[in-house]
C-alpha atoms as a PDB file:
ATOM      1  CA  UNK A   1      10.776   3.305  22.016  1.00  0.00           C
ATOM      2  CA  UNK A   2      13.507   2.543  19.479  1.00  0.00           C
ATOM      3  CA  UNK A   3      13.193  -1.070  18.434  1.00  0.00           C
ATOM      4  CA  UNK A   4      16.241  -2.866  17.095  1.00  0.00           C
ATOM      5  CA  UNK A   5      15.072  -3.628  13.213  1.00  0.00           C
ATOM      6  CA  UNK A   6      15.886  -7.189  12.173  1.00  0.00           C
ATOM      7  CA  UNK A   7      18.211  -7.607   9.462  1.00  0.00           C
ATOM      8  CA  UNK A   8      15.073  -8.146   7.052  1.00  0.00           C
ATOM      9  CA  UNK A   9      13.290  -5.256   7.824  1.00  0.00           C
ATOM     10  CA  UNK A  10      16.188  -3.366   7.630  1.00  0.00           C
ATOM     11  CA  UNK A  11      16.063  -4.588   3.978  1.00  0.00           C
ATOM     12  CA  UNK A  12      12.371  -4.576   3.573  1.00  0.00           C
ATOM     13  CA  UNK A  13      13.219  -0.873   4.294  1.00  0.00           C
ATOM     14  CA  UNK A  14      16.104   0.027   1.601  1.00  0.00           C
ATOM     15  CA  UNK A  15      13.336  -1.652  -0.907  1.00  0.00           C
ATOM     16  CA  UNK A  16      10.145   0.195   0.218  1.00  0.00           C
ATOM     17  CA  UNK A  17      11.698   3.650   0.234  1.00  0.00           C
ATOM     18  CA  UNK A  18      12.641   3.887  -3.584  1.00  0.00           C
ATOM     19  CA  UNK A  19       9.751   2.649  -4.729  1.00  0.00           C
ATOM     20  CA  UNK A  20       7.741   4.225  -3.106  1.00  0.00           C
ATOM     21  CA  UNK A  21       9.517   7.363  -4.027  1.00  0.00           C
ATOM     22  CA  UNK A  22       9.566   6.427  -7.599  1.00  0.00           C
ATOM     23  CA  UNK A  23       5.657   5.809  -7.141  1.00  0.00           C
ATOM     24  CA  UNK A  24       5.514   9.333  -5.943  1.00  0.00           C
ATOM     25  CA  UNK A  25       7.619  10.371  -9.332  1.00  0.00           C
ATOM     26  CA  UNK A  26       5.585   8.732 -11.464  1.00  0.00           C
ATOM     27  CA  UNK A  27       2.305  10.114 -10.356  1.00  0.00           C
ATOM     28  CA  UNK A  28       3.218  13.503 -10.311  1.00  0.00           C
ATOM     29  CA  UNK A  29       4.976  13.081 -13.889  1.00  0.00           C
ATOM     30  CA  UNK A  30       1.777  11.428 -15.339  1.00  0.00           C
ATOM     31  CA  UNK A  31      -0.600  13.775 -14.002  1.00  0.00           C
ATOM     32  CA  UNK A  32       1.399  16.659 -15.619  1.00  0.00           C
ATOM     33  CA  UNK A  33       1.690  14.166 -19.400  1.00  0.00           C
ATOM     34  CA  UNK A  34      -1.778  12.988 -19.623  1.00  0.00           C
ATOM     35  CA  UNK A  35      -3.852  16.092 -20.161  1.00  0.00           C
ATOM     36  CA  UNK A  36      -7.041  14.274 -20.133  1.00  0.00           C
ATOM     37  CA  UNK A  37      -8.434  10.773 -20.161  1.00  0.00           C
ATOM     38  CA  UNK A  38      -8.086   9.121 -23.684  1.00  0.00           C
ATOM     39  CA  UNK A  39      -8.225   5.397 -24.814  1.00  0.00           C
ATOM     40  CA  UNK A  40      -5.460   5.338 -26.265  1.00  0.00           C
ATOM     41  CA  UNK A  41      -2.964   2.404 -26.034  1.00  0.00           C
ATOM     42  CA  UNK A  42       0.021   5.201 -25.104  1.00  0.00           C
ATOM     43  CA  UNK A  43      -2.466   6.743 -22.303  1.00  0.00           C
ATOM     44  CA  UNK A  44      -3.359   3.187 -21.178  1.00  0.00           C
ATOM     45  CA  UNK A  45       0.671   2.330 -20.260  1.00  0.00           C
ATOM     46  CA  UNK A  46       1.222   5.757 -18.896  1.00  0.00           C
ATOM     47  CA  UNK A  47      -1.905   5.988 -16.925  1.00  0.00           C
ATOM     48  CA  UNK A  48      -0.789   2.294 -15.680  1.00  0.00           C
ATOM     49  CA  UNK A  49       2.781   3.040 -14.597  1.00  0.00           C
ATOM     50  CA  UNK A  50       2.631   4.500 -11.155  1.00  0.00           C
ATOM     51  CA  UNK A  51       1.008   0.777 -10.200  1.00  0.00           C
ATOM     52  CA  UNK A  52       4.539  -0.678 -11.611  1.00  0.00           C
ATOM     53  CA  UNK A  53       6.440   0.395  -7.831  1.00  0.00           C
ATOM     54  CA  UNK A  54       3.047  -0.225  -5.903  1.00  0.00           C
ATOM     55  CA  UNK A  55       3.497  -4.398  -6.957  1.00  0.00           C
ATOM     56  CA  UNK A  56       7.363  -3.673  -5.997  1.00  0.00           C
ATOM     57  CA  UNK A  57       6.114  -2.594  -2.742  1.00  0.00           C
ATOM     58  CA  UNK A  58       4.264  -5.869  -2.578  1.00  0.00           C
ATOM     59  CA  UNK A  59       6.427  -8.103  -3.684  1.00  0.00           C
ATOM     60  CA  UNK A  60       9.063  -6.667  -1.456  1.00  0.00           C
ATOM     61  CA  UNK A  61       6.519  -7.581   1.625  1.00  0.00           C
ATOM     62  CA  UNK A  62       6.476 -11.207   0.066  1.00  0.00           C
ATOM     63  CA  UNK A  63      10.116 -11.253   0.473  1.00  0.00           C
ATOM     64  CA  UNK A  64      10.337  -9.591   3.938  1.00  0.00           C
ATOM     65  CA  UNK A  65       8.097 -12.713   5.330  1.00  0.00           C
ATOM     66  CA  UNK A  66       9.972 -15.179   3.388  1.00  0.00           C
ATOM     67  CA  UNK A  67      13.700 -13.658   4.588  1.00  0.00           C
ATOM     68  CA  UNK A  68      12.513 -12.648   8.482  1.00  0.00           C
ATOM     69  CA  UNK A  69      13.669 -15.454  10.545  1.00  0.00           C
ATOM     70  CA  UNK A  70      12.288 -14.002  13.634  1.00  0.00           C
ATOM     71  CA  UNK A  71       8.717 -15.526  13.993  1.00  0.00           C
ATOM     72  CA  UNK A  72       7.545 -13.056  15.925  1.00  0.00           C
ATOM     73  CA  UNK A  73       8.269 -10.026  13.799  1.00  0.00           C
ATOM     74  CA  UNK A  74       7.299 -12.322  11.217  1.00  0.00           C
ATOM     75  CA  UNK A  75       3.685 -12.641  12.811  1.00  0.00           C
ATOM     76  CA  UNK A  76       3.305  -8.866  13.419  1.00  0.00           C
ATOM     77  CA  UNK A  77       3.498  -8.184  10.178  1.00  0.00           C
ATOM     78  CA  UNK A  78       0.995 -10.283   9.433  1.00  0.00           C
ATOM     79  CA  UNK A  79      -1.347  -9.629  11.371  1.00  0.00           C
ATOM     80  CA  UNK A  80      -0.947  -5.823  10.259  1.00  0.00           C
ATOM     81  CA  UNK A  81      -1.144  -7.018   6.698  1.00  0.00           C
ATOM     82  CA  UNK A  82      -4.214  -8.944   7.827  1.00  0.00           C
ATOM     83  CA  UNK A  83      -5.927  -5.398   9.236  1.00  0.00           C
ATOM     84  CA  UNK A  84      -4.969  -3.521   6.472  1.00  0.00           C
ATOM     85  CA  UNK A  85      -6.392  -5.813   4.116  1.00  0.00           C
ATOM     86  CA  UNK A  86      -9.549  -6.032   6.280  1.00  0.00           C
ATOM     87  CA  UNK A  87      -9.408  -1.930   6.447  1.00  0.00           C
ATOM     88  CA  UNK A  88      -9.660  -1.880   2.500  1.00  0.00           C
ATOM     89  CA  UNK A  89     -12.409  -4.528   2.310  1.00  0.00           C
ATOM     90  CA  UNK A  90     -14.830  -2.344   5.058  1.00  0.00           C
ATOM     91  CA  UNK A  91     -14.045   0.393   3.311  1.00  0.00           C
ATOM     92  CA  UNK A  92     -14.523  -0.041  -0.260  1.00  0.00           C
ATOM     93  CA  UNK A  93     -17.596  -2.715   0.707  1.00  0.00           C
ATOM     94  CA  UNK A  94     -19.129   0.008   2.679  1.00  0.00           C
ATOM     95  CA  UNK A  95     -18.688   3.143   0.557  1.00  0.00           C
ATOM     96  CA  UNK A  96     -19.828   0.826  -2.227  1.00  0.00           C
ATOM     97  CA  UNK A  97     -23.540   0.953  -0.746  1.00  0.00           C
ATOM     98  CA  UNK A  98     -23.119   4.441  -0.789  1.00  0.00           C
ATOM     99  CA  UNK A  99     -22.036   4.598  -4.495  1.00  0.00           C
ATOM    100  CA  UNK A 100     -25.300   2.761  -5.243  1.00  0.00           C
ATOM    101  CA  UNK A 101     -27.921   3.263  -3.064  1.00  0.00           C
ATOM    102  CA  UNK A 102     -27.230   6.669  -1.755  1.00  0.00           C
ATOM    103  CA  UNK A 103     -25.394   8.791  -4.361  1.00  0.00           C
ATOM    104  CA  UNK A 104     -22.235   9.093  -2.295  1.00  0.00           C
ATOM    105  CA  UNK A 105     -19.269  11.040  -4.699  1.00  0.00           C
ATOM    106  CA  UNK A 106     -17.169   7.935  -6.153  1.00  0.00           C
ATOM    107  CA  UNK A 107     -14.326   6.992  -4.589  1.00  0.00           C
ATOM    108  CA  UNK A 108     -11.507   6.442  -6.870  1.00  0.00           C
ATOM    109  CA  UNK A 109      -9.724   3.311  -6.683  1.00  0.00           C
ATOM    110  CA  UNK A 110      -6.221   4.656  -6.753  1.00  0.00           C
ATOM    111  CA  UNK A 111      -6.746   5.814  -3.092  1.00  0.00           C
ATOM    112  CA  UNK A 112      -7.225   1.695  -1.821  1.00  0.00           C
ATOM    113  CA  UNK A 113      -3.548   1.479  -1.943  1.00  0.00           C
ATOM    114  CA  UNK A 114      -2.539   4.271   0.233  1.00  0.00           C
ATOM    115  CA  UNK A 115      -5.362   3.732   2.539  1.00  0.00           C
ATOM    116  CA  UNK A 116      -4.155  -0.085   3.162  1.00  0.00           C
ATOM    117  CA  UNK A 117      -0.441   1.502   4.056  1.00  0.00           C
ATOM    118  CA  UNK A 118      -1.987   3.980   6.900  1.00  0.00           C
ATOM    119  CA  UNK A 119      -4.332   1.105   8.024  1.00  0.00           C
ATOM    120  CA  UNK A 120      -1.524  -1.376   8.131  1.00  0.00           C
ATOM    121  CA  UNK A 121       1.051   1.144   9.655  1.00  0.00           C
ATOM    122  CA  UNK A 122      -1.551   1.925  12.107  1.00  0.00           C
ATOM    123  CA  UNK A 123      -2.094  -1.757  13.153  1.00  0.00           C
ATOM    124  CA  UNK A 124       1.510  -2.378  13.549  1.00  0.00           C
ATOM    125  CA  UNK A 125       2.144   0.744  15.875  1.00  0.00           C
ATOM    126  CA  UNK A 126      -0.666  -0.653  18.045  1.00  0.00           C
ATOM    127  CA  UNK A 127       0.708  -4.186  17.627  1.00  0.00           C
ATOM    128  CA  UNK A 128       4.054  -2.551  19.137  1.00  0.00           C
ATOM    129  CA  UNK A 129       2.301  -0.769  21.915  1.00  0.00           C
ATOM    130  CA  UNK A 130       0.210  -3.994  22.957  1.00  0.00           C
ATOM    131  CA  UNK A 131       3.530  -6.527  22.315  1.00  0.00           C
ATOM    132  CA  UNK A 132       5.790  -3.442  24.193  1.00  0.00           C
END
């Protein structure tokens, strides 16, 4: 079941890890600073900050397609990319309607991020199972 990792995943890896790890950090530590919402321009960069490794994380999946050389690999995580991105455009279309036209609880925005990481991780374990 253990796939040898290309050379760029292997540093698509040692990239994803910290940041998201720092994202993690920086959440937490935010939460516990800002007290309550304000408008101030202070709250505004510290409410803003735990996005700063989340772009990191996306940038670093820019370079991973750009530095994989196998086209395969290369492919697969597109096409996870592809059904994550789908996975967050369902979701936040359809809950949406329910915002509007049936008083569903709001669903905060913050959450679209993580959500596209489980849909995408879960498209590339079943791209590995189908491609096995």
């Amino acid at each position: 079941m253990n796939q040898p990792s290309s050379t760029a995943m292997r540093r698509l890896m040692r990239r994803f890890w910290p940041l998201m790890a720092a994202y993690v950090v920086l959440l937490l530590s935010v939460g516990q600073v800002i007290d309550a919402p304000t408008a101030s321009l202070g709250a505004y960069l510290l409410a803003g900050l735990p996005a700063v490794p989340l772009v990191g994380i996306i940038v670093s999946l820019a370079f991973y397609l750009l530095e994989e050389t196998d086209e395969f690999l290369k492919v697969r995580m597109v096409e996870a990319l592809l059904w994550g991105l789908g996975a967050i455009l369902v979701i936040s279309t359809v809950w949406g309607f329910l915002e509007s036209l049936a008083g569903a609880p709001r669903l905060p925005l913050h959450w679209l991020f993580p959500i596209f990481c489980v849909a995408m991780g879960l498209a590339d374990l079943l791209a590995r199972r189908r491609y096995r």
